[in-house]
PDB file of N, CA and C in Angstrom:
ATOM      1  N   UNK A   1       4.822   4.221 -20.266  1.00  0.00           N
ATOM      2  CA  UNK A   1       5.255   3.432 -19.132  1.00  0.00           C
ATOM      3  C   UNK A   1       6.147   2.314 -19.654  1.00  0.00           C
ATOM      4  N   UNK A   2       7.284   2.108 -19.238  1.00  0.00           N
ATOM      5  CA  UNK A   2       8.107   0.808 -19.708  1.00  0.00           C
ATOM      6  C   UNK A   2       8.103  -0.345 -18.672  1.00  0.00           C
ATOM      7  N   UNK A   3       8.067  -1.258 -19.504  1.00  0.00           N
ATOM      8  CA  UNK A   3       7.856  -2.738 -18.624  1.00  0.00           C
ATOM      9  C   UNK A   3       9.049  -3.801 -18.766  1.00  0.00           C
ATOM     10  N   UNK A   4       9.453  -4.070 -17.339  1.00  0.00           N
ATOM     11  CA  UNK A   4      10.492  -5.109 -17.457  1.00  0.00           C
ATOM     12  C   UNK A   4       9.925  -6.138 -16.807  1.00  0.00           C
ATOM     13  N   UNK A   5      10.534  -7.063 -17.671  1.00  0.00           N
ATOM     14  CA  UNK A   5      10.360  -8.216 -17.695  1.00  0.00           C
ATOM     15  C   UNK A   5      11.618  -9.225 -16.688  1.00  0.00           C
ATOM     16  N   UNK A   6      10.753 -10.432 -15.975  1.00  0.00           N
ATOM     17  CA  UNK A   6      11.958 -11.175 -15.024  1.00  0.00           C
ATOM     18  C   UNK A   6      11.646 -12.924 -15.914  1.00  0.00           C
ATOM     19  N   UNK A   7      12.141 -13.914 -16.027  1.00  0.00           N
ATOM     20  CA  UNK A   7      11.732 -15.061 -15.957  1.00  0.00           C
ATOM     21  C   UNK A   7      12.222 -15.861 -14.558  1.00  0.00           C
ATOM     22  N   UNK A   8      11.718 -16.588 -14.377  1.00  0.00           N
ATOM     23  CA  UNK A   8      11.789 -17.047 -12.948  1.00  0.00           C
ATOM     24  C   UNK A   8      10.879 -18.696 -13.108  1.00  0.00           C
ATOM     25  N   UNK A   9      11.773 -19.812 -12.545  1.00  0.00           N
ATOM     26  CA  UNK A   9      11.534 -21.228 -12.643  1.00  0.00           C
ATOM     27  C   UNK A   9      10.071 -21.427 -11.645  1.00  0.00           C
ATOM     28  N   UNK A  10       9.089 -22.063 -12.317  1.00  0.00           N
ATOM     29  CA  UNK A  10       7.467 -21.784 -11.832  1.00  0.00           C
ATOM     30  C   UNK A  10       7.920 -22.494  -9.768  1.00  0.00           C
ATOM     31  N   UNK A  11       8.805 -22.977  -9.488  1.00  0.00           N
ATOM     32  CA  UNK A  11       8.990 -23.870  -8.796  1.00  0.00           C
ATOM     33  C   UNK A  11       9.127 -22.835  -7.452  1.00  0.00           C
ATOM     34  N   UNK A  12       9.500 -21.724  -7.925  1.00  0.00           N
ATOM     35  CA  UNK A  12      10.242 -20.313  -7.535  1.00  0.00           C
ATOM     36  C   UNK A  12       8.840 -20.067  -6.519  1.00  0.00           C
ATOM     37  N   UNK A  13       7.948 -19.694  -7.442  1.00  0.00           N
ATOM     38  CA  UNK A  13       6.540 -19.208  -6.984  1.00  0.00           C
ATOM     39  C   UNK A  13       6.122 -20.016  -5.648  1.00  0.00           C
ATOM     40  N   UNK A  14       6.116 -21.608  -5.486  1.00  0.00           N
ATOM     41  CA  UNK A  14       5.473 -21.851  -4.933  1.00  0.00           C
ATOM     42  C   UNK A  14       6.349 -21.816  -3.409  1.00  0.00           C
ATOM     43  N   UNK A  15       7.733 -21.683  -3.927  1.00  0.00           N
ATOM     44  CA  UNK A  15       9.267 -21.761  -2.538  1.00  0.00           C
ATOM     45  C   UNK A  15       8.647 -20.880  -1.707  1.00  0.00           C
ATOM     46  N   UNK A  16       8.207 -19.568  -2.393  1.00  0.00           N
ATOM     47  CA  UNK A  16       7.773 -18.280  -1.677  1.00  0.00           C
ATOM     48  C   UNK A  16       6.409 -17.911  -1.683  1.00  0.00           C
ATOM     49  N   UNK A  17       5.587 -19.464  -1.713  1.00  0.00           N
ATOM     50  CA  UNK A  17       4.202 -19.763  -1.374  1.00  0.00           C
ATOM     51  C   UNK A  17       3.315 -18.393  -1.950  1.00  0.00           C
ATOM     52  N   UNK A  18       3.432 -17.425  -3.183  1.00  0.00           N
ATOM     53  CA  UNK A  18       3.127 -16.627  -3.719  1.00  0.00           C
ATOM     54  C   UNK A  18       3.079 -17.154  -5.103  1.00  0.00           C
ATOM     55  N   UNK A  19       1.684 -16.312  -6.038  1.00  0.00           N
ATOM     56  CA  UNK A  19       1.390 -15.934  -7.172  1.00  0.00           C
ATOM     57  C   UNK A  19       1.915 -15.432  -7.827  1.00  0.00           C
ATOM     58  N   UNK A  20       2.423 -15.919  -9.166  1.00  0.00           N
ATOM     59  CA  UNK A  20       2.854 -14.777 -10.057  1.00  0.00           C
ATOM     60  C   UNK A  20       2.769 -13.368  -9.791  1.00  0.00           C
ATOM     61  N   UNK A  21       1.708 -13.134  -9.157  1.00  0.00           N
ATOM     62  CA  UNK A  21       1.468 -11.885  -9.357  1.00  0.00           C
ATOM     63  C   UNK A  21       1.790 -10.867  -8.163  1.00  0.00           C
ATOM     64  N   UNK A  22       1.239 -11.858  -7.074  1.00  0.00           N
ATOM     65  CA  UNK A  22       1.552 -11.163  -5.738  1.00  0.00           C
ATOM     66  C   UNK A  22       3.281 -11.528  -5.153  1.00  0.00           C
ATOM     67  N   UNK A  23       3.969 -12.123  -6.477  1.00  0.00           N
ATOM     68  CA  UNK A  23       5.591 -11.912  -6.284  1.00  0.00           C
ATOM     69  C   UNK A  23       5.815 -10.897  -6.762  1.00  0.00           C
ATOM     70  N   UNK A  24       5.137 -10.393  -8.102  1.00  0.00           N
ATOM     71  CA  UNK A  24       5.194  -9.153  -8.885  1.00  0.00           C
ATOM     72  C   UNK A  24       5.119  -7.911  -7.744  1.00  0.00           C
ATOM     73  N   UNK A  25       4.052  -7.996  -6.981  1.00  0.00           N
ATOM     74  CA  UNK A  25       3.737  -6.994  -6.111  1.00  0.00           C
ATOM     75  C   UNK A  25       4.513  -6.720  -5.096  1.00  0.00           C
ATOM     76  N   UNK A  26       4.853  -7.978  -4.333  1.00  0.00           N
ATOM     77  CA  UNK A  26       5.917  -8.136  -3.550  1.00  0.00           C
ATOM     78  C   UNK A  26       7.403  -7.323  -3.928  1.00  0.00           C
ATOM     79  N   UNK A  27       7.755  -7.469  -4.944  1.00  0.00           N
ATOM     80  CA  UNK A  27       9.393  -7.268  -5.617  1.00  0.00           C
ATOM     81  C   UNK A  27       9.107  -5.641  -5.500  1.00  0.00           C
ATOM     82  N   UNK A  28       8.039  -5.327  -6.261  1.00  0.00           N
ATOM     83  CA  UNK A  28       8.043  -3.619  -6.168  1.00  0.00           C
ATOM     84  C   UNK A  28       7.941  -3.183  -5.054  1.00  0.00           C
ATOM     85  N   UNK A  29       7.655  -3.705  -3.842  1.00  0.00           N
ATOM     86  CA  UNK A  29       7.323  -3.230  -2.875  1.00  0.00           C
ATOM     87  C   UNK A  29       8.830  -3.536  -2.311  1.00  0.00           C
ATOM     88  N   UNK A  30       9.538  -4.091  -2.216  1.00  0.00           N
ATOM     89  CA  UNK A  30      10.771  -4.443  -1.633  1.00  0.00           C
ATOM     90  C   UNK A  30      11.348  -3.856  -2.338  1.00  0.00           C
ATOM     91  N   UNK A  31      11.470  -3.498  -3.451  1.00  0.00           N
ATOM     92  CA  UNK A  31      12.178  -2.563  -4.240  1.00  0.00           C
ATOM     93  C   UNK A  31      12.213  -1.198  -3.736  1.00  0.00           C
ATOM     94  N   UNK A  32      10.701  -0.598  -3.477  1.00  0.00           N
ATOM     95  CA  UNK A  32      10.665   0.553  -3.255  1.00  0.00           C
ATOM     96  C   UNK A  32      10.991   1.021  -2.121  1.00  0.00           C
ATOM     97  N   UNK A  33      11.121   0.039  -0.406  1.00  0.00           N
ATOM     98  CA  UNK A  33      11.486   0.029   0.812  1.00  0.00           C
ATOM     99  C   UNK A  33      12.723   0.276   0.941  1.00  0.00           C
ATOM    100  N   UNK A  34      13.516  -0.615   0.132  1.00  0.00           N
ATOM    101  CA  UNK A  34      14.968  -0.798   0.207  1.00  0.00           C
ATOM    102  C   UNK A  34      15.328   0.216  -0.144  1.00  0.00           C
ATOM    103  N   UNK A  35      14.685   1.412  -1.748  1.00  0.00           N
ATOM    104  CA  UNK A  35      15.388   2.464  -2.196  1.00  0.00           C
ATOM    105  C   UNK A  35      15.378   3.586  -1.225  1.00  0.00           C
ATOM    106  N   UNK A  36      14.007   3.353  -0.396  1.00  0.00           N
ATOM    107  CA  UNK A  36      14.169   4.337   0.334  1.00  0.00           C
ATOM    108  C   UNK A  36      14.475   4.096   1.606  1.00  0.00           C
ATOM    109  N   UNK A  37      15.059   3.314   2.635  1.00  0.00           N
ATOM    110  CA  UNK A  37      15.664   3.283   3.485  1.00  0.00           C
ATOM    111  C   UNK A  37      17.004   3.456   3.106  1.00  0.00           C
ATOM    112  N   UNK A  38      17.319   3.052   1.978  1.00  0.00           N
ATOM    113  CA  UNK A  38      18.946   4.207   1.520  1.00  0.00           C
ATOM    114  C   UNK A  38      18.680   5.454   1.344  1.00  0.00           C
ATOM    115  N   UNK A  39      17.975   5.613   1.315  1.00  0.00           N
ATOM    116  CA  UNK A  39      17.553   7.214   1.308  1.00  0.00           C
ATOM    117  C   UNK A  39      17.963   7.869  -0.617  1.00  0.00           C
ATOM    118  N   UNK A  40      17.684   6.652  -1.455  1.00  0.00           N
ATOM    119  CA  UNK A  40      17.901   6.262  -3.109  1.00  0.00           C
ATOM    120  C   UNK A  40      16.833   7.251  -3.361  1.00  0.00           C
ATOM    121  N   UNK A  41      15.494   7.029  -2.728  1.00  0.00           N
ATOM    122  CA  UNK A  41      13.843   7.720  -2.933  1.00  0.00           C
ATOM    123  C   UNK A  41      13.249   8.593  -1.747  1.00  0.00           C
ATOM    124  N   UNK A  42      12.120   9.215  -2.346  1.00  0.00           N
ATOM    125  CA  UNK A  42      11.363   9.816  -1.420  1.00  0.00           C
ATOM    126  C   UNK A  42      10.521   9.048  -0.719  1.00  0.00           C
ATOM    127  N   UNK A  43       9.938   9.438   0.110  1.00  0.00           N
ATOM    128  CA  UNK A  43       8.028   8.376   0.639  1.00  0.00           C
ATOM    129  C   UNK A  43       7.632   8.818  -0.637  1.00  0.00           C
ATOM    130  N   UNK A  44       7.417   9.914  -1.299  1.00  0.00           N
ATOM    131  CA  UNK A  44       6.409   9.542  -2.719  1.00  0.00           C
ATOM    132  C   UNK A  44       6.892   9.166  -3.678  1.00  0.00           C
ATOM    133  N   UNK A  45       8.264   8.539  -3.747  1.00  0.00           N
ATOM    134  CA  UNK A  45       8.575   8.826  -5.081  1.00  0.00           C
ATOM    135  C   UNK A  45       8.552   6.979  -4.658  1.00  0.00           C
ATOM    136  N   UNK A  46       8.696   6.352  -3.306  1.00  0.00           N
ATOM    137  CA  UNK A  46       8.388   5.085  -2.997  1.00  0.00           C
ATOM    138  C   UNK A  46       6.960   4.491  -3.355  1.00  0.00           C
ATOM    139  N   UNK A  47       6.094   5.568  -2.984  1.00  0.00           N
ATOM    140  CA  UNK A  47       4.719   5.373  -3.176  1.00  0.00           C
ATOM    141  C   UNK A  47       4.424   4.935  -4.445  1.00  0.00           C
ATOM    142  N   UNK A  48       4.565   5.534  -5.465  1.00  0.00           N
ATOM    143  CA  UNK A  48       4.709   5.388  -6.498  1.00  0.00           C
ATOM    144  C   UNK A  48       5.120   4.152  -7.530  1.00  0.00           C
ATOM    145  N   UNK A  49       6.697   4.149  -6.807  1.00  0.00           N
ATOM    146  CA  UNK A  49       7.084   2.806  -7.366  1.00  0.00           C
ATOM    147  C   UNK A  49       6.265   1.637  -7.132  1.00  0.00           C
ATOM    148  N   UNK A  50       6.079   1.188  -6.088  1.00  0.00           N
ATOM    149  CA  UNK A  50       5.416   0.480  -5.173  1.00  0.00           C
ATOM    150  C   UNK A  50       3.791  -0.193  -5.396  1.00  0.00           C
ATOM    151  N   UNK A  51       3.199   1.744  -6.120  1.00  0.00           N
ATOM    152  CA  UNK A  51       1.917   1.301  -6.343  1.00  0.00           C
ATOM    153  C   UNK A  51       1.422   1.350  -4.984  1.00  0.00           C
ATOM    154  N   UNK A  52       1.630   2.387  -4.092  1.00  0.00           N
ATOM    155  CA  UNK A  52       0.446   2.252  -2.726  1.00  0.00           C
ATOM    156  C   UNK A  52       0.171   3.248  -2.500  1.00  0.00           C
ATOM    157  N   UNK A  53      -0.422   3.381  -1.386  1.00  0.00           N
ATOM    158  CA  UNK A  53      -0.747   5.299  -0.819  1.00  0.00           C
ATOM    159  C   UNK A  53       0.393   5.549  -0.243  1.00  0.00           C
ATOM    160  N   UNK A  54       0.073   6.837   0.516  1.00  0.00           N
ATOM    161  CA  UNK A  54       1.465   7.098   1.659  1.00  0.00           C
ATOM    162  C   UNK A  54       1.089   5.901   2.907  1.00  0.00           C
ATOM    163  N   UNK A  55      -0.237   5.707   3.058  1.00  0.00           N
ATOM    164  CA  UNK A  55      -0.402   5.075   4.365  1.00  0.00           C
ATOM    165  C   UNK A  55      -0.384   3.997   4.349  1.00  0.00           C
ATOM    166  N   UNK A  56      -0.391   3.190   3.116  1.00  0.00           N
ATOM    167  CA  UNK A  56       0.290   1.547   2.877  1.00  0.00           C
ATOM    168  C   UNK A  56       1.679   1.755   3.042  1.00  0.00           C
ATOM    169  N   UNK A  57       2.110   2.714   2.522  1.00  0.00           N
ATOM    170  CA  UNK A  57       3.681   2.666   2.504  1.00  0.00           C
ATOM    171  C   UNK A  57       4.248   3.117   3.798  1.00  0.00           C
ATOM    172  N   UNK A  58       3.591   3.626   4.642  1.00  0.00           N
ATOM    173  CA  UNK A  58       4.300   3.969   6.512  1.00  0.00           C
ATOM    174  C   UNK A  58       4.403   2.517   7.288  1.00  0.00           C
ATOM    175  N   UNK A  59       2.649   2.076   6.708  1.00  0.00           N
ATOM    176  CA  UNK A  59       2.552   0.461   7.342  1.00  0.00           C
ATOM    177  C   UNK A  59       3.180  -0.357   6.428  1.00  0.00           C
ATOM    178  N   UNK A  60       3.861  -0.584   5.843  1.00  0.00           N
ATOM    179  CA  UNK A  60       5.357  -1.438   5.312  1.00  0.00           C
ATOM    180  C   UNK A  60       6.225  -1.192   5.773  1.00  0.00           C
ATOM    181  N   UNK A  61       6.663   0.520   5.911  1.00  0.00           N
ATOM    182  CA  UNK A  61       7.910   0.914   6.303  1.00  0.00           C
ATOM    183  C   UNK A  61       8.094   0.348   7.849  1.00  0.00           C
ATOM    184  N   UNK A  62       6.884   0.252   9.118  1.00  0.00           N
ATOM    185  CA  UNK A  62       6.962  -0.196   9.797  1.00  0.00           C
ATOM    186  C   UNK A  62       6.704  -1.746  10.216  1.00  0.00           C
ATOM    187  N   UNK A  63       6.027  -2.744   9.444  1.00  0.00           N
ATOM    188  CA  UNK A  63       6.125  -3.613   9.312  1.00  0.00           C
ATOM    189  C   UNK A  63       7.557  -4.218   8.840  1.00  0.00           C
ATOM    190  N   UNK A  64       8.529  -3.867   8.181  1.00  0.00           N
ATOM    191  CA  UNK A  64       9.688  -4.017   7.615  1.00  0.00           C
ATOM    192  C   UNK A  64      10.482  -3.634   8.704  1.00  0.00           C
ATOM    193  N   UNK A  65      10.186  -2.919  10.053  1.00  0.00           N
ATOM    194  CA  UNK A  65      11.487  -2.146  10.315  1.00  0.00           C
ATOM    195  C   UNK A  65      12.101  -1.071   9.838  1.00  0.00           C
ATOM    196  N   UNK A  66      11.660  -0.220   9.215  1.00  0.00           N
ATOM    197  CA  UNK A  66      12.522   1.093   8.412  1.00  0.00           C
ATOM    198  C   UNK A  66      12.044   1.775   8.606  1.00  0.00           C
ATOM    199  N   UNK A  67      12.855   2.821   9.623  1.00  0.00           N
ATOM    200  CA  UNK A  67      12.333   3.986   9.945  1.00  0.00           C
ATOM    201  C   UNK A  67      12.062   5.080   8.895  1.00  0.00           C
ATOM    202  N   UNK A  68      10.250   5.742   9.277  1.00  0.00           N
ATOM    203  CA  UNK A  68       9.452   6.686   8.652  1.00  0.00           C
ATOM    204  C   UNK A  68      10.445   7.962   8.232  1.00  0.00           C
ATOM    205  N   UNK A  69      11.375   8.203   8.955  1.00  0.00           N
ATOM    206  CA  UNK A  69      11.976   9.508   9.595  1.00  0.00           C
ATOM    207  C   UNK A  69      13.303   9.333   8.621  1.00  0.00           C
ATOM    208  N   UNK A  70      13.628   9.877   7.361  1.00  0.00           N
ATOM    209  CA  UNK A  70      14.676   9.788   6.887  1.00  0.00           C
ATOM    210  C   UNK A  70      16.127  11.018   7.535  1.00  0.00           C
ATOM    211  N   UNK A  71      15.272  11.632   8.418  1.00  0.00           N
ATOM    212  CA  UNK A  71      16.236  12.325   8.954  1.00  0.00           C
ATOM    213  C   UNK A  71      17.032  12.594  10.172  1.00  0.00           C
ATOM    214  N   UNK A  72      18.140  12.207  10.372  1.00  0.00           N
ATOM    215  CA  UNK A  72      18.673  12.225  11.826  1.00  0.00           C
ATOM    216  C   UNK A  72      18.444  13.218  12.861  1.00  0.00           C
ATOM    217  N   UNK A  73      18.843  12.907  14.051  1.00  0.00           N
ATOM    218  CA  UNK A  73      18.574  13.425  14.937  1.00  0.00           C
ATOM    219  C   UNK A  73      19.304  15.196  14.854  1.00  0.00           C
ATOM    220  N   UNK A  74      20.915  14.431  14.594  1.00  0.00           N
ATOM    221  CA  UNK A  74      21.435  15.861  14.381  1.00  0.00           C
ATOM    222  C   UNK A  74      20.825  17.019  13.423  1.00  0.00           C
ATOM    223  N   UNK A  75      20.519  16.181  12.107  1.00  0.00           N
ATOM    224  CA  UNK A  75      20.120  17.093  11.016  1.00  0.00           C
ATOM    225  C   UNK A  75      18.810  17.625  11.515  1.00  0.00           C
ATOM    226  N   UNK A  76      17.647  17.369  12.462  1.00  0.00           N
ATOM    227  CA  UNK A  76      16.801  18.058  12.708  1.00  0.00           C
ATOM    228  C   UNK A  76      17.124  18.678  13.873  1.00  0.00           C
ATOM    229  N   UNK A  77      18.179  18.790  14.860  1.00  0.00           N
ATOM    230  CA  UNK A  77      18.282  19.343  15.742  1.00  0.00           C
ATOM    231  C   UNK A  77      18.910  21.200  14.927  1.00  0.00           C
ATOM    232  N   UNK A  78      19.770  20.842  14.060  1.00  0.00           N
ATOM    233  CA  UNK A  78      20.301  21.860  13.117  1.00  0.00           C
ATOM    234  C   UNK A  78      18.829  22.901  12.224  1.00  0.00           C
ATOM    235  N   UNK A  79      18.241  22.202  11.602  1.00  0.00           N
ATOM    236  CA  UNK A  79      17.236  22.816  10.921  1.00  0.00           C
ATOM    237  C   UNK A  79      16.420  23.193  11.879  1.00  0.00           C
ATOM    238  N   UNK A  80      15.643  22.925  13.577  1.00  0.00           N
ATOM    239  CA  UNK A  80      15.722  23.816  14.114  1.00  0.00           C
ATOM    240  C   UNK A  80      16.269  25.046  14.603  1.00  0.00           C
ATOM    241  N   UNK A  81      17.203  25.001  14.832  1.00  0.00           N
ATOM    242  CA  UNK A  81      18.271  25.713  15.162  1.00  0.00           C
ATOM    243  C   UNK A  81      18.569  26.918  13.836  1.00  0.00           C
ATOM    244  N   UNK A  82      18.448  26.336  12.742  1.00  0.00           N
ATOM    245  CA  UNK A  82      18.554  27.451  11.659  1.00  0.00           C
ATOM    246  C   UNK A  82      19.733  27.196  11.128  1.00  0.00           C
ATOM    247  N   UNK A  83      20.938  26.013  11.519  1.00  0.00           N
ATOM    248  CA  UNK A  83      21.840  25.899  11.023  1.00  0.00           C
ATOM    249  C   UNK A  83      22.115  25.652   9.290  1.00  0.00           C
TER     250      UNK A  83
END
């Protein structure tokens, strides 16, 4: 497993009324939302990053605003269809 490292002014922590740690948690989790509302990741490959289940990660995706559904309307109207 490789580990990166951030430094960040302690003053930082308290701006965003968070713990070292639960900024740590925070960042991966915003990390992993953002990759996958670009559609960068999967839901598992978010899960993962993230460190949650699938069902922490639906209730973020909807707490955040980002739709569950990486796929448009057209593109599932087509894959019904058999296109």
């Amino acid at each position: 497993m490789a580990t990166i490292s951030f430094e960040f002014e302690p003053s930082t922590f308290s701006a965003l009324r968070l713990a070292p740690m639960e900024f740590a948690r925070e960042m991966r989790i915003a990390a992993a939302v953002q990759w996958y509302a670009q559609g960068i990741v999967s839901q598992g490959k978010a899960t993962e990053l993230a460190g949650l289940t699938r069902s922490e990660l639906l209730e973020e995706l909807f707490r955040r605003r980002v739709p569950a559904c990486q796929v448009t309307a057209d593109e599932l109207v087509d894959e019904i269809h058999g296109v």
